[in-house]
C-alpha atoms as a PDB file:
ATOM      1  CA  UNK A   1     -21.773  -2.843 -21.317  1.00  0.00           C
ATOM      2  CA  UNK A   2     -20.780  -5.388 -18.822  1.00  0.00           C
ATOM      3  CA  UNK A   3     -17.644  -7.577 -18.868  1.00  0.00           C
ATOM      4  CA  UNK A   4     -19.592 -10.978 -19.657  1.00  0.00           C
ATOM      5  CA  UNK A   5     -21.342  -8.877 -22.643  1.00  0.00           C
ATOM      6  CA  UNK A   6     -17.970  -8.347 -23.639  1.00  0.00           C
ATOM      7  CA  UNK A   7     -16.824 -11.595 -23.544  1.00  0.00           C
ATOM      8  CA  UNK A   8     -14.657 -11.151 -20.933  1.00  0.00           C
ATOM      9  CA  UNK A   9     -14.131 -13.999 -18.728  1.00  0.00           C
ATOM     10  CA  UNK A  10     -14.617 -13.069 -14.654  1.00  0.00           C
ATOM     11  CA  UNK A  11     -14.257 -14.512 -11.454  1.00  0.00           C
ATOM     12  CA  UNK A  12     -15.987 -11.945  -9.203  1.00  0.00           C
ATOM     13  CA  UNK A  13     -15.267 -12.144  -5.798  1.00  0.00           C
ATOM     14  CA  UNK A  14     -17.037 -10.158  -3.299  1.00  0.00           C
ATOM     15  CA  UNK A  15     -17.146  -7.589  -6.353  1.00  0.00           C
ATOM     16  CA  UNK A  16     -13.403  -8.010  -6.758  1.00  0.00           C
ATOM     17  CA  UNK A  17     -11.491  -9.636 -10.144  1.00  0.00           C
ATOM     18  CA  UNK A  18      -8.583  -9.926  -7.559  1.00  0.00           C
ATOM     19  CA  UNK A  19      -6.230  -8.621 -10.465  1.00  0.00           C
ATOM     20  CA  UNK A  20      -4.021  -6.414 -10.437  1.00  0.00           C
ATOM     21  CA  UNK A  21      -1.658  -5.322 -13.564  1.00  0.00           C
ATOM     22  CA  UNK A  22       1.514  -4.173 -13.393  1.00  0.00           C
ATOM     23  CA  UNK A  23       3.309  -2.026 -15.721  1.00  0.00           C
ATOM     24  CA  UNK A  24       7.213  -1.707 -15.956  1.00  0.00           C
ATOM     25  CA  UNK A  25       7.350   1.602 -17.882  1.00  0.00           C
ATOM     26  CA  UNK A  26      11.634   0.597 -18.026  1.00  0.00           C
ATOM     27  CA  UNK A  27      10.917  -2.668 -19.258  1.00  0.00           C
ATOM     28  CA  UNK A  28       7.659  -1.483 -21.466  1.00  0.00           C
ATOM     29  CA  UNK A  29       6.038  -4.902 -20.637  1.00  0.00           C
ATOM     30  CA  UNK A  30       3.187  -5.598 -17.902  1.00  0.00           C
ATOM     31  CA  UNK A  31       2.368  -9.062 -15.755  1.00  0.00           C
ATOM     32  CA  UNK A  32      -0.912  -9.780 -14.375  1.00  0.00           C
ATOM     33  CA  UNK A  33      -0.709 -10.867 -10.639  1.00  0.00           C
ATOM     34  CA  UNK A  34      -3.702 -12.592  -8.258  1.00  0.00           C
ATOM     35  CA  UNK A  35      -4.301 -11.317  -5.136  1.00  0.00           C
ATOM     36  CA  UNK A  36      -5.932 -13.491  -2.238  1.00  0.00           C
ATOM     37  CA  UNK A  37      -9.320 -13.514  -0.712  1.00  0.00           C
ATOM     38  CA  UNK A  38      -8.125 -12.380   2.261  1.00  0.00           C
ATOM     39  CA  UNK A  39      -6.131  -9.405   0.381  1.00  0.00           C
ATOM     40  CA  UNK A  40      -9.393  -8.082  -0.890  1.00  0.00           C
ATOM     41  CA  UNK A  41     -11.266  -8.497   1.764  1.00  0.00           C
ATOM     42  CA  UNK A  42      -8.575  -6.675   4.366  1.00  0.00           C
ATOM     43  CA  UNK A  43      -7.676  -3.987   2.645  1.00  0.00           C
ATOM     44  CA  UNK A  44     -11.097  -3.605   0.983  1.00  0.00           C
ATOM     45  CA  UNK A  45     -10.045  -2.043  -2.518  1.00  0.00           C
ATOM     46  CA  UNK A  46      -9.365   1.526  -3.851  1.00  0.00           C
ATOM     47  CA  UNK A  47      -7.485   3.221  -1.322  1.00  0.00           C
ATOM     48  CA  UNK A  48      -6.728   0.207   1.154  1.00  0.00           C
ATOM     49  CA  UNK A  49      -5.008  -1.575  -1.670  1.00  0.00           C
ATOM     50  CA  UNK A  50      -3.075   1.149  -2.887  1.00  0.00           C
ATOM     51  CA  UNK A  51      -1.322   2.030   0.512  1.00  0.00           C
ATOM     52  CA  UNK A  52      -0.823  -1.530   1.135  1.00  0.00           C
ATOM     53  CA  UNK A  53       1.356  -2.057  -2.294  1.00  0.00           C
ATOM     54  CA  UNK A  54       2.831   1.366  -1.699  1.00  0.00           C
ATOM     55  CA  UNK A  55       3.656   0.235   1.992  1.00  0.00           C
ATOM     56  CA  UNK A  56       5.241  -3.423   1.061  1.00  0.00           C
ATOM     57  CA  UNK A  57       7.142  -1.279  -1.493  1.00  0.00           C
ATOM     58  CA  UNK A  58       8.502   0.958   0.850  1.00  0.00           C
ATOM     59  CA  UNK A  59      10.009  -1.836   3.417  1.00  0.00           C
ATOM     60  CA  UNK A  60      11.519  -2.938   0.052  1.00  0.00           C
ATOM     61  CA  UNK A  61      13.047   0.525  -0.670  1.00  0.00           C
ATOM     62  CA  UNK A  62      12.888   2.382   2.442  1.00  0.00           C
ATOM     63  CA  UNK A  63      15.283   5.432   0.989  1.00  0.00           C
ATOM     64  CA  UNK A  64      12.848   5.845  -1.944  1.00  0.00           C
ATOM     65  CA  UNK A  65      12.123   9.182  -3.750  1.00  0.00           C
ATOM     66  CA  UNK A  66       9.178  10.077  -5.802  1.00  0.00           C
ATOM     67  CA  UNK A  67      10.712   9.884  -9.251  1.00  0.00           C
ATOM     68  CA  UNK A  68      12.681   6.720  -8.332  1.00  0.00           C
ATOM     69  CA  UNK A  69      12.162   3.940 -11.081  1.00  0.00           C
ATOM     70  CA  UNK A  70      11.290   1.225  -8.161  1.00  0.00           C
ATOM     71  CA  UNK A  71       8.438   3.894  -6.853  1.00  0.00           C
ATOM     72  CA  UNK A  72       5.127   2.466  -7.803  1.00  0.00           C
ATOM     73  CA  UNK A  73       2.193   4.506  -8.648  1.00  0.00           C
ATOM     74  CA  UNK A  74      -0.843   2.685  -7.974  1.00  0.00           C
ATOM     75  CA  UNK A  75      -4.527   3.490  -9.533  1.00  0.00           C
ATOM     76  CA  UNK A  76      -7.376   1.431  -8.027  1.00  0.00           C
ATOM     77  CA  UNK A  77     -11.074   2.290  -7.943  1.00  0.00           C
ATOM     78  CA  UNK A  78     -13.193   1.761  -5.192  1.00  0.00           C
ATOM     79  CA  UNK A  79     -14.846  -1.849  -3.797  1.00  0.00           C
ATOM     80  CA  UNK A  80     -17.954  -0.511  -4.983  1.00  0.00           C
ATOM     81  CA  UNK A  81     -17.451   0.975  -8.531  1.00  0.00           C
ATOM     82  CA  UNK A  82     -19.231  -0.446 -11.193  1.00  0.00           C
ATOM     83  CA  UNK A  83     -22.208  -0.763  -9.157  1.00  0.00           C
ATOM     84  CA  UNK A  84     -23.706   2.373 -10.398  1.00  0.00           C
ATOM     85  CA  UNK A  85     -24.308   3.339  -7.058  1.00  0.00           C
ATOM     86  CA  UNK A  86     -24.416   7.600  -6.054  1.00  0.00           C
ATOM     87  CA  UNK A  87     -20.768   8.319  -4.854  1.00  0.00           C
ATOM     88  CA  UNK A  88     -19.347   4.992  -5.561  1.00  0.00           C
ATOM     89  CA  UNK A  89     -17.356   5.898  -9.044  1.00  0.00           C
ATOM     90  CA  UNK A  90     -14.293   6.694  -7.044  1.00  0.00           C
ATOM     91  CA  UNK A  91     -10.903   5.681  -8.481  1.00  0.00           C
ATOM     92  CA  UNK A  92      -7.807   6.555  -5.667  1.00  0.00           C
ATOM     93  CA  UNK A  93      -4.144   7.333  -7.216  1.00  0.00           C
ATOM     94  CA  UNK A  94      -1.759   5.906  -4.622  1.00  0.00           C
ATOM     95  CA  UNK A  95       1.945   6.765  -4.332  1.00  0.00           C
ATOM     96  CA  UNK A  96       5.096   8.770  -2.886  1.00  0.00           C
ATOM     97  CA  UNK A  97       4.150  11.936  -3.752  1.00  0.00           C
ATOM     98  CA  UNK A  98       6.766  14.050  -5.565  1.00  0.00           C
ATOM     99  CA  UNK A  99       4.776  17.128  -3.839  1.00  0.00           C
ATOM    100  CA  UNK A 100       5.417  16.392  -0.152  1.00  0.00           C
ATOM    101  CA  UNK A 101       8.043  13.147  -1.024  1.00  0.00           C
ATOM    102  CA  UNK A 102       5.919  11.286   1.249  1.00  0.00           C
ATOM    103  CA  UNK A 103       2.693   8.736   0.816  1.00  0.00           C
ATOM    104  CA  UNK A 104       0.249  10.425  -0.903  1.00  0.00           C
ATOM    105  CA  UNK A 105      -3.029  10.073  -2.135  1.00  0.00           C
ATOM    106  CA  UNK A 106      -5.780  11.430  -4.315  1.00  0.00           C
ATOM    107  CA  UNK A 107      -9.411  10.257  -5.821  1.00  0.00           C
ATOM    108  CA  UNK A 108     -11.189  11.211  -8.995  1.00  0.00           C
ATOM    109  CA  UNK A 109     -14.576  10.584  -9.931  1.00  0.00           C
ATOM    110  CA  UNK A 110     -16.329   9.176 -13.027  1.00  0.00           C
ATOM    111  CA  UNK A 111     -15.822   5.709 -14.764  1.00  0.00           C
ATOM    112  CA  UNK A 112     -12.491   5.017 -15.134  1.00  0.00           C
ATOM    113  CA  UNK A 113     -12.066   2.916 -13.042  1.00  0.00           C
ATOM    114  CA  UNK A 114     -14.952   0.851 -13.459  1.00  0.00           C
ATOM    115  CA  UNK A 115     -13.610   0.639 -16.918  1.00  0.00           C
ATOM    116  CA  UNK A 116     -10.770  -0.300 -15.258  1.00  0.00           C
ATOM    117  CA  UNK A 117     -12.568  -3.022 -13.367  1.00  0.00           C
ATOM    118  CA  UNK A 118     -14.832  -3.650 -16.573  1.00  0.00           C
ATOM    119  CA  UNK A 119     -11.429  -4.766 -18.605  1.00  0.00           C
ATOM    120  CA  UNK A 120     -10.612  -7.512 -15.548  1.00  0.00           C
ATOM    121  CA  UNK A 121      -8.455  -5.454 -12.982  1.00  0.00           C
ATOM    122  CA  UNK A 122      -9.022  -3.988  -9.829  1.00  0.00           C
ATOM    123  CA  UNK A 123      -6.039  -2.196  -9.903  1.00  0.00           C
ATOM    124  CA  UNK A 124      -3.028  -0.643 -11.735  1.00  0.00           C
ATOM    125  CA  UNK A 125       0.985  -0.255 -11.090  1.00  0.00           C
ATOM    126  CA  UNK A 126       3.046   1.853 -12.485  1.00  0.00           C
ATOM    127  CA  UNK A 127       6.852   1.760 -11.907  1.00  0.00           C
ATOM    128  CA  UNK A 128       9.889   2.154 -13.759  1.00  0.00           C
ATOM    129  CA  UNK A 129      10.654   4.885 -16.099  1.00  0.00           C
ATOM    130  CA  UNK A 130       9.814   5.226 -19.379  1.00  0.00           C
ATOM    131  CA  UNK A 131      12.456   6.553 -21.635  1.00  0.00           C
ATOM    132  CA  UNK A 132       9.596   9.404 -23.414  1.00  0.00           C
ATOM    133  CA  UNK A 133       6.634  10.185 -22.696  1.00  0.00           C
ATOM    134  CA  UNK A 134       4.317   7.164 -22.945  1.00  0.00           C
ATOM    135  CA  UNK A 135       0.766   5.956 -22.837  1.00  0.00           C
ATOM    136  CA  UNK A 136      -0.857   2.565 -21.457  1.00  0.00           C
ATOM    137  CA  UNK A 137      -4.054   1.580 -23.234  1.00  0.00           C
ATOM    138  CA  UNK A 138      -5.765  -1.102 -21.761  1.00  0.00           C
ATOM    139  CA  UNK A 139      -8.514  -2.228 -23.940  1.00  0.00           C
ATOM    140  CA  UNK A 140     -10.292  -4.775 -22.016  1.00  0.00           C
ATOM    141  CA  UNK A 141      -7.248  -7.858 -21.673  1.00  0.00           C
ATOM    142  CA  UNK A 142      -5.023  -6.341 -24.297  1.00  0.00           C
ATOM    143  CA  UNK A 143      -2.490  -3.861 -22.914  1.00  0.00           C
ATOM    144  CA  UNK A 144       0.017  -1.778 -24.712  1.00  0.00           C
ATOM    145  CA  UNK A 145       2.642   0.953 -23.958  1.00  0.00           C
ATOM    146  CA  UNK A 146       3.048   3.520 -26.840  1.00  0.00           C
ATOM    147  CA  UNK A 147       4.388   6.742 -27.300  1.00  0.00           C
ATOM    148  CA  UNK A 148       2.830   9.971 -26.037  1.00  0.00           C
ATOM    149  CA  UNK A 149       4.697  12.504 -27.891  1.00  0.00           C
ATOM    150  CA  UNK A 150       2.058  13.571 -29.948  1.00  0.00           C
ATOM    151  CA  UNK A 151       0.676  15.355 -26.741  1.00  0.00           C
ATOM    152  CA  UNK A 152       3.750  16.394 -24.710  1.00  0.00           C
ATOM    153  CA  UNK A 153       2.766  20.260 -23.769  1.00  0.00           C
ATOM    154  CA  UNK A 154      -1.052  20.034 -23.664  1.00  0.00           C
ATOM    155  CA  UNK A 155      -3.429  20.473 -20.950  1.00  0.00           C
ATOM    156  CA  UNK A 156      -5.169  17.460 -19.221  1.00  0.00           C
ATOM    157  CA  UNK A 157      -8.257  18.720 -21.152  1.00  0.00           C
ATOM    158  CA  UNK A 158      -6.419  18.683 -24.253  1.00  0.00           C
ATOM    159  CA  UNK A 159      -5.063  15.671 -24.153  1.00  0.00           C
ATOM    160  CA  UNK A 160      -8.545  13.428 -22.926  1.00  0.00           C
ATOM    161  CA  UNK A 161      -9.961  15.071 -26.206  1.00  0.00           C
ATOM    162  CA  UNK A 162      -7.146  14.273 -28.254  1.00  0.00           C
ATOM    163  CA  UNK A 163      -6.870  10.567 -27.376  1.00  0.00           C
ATOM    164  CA  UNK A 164     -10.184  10.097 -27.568  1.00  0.00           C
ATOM    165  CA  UNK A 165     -10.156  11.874 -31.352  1.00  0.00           C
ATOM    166  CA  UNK A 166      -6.450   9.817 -31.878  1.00  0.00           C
ATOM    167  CA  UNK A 167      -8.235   6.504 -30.800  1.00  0.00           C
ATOM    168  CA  UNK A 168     -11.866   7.212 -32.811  1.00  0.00           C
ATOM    169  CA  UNK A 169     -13.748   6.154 -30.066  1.00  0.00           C
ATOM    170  CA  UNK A 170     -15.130   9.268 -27.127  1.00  0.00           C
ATOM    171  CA  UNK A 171     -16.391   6.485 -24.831  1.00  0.00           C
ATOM    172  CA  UNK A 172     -13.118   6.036 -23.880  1.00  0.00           C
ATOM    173  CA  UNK A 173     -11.898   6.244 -20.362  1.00  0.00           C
ATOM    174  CA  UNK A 174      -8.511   8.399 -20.045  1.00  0.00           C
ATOM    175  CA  UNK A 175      -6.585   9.478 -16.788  1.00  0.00           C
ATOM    176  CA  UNK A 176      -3.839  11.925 -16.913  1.00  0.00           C
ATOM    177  CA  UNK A 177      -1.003  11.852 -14.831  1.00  0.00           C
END
C-alpha cells in the first residue's frame, strides 16, 4: 500500500520525503527535522546520509565511543527503495561501531526501510541511552518508545516473531539491533 493510500501526506522529492526522525532514547521523545534539496541530492540517501550525520556528529564529539549517549546510530534505506526495483530494498545502519570503535557500516535487505520511507522518513537516529531495553514503533506518523523487556534474551529470530505476534499484525517491518 502506498503512502497517499494511506493517507499520508508527501512531498516527494527526487524520491526523497527529506525527513529524517530523530530519537533521544535518554529523553524517550523524537523531533522530525527537514533536510535540503541539496542534502538529498549530495549525499544521495542510504549510506551517503548516514556517514554524513555520523561525520557532522563526530566534529561535534571528536573523543566519542560507541556506547556514548551523544553517538548516533543512523538507519536509512537506499535512494531507490520503494521502487520495487531488483536490488534496490537496501536499508544501511550507520554508526561508530562498538566492534572496531570506528565508523562503521552495514546493509540489510527486504522492506524495512521502504516501510520506513512508506511512514514519511528517509531516515532514522538513534542516540541517547535508554534506561531498559526499549522499542521504537513507528506506525506511519505516530512514533512511540516502549519497553522491550518482554524480549530481553531472545534471538533476532525470536524476537521479529514475537513482535509481530505482540503487535497482531505479521506485515510488520522489525529491525533488530
Amino acid at each position: 500500500m502506498n503512502a497517499e493510500a494511506r493517507g499520508i501526506e508527501m512531498e516527494i522529492a527526487g524520491g526523497y520525503t527529506k525527513k529524517i526522525l530523530n530519537i533521544d532514547l535518554t529523553r524517550r521523545k523524537s523531533v522530525v527535522t527537514e533536510t535540503s534539496d541539496e542534502f538529498a541530492l549530495k549525499y544521495i540517501g542510504g549510506r551517503g546520509w548516514g556517514a554524513k550525520i555520523v561525520l557532522d556528529n563526530l566534529i561535534k564529539h571528536p573523543d566519542l565511543k560507541p556506547f556514548d549517549p551523544e553517538n548516533v546510530v543512523v538507519i536509512a534505506p537506499g535512494p531507490l527503495s520503494g521502487l520495487y526495483l531488483p536490488a534496490s530494498g537496501k536499508t544501511s545502519f550507520i554508526s561508530i561501531s562498538p566492534a572496531t570503535g570506528i565508523y562503521g557500516d552495514s546493509s540489510m535487505g527486504g522492506l524495512f526501510g521502504v516501510e520506513l520511507r512508506l511512514a514519511g522518513y528517509d531516515a532514522l537516529t538513534i542516540r541517547g541511552r535508554a534506561n531498559s531495553p526499549s522499542i521504537i514503533r513507528i506506525d506511519d506518523g505516530d512514533v512511540e518508545i516502549a519497553s522491550a523487556s518482554g524480549y530481553v534474551g531472545k534471538t533476532c529470530s525470536d524476537t521479529e516473531r514475537d513482535v509481530k505476534e505482540d503487535l497482531g499484525d505479521i506485515e510488520t517491518r522489525v529491525a533488530v539491533i
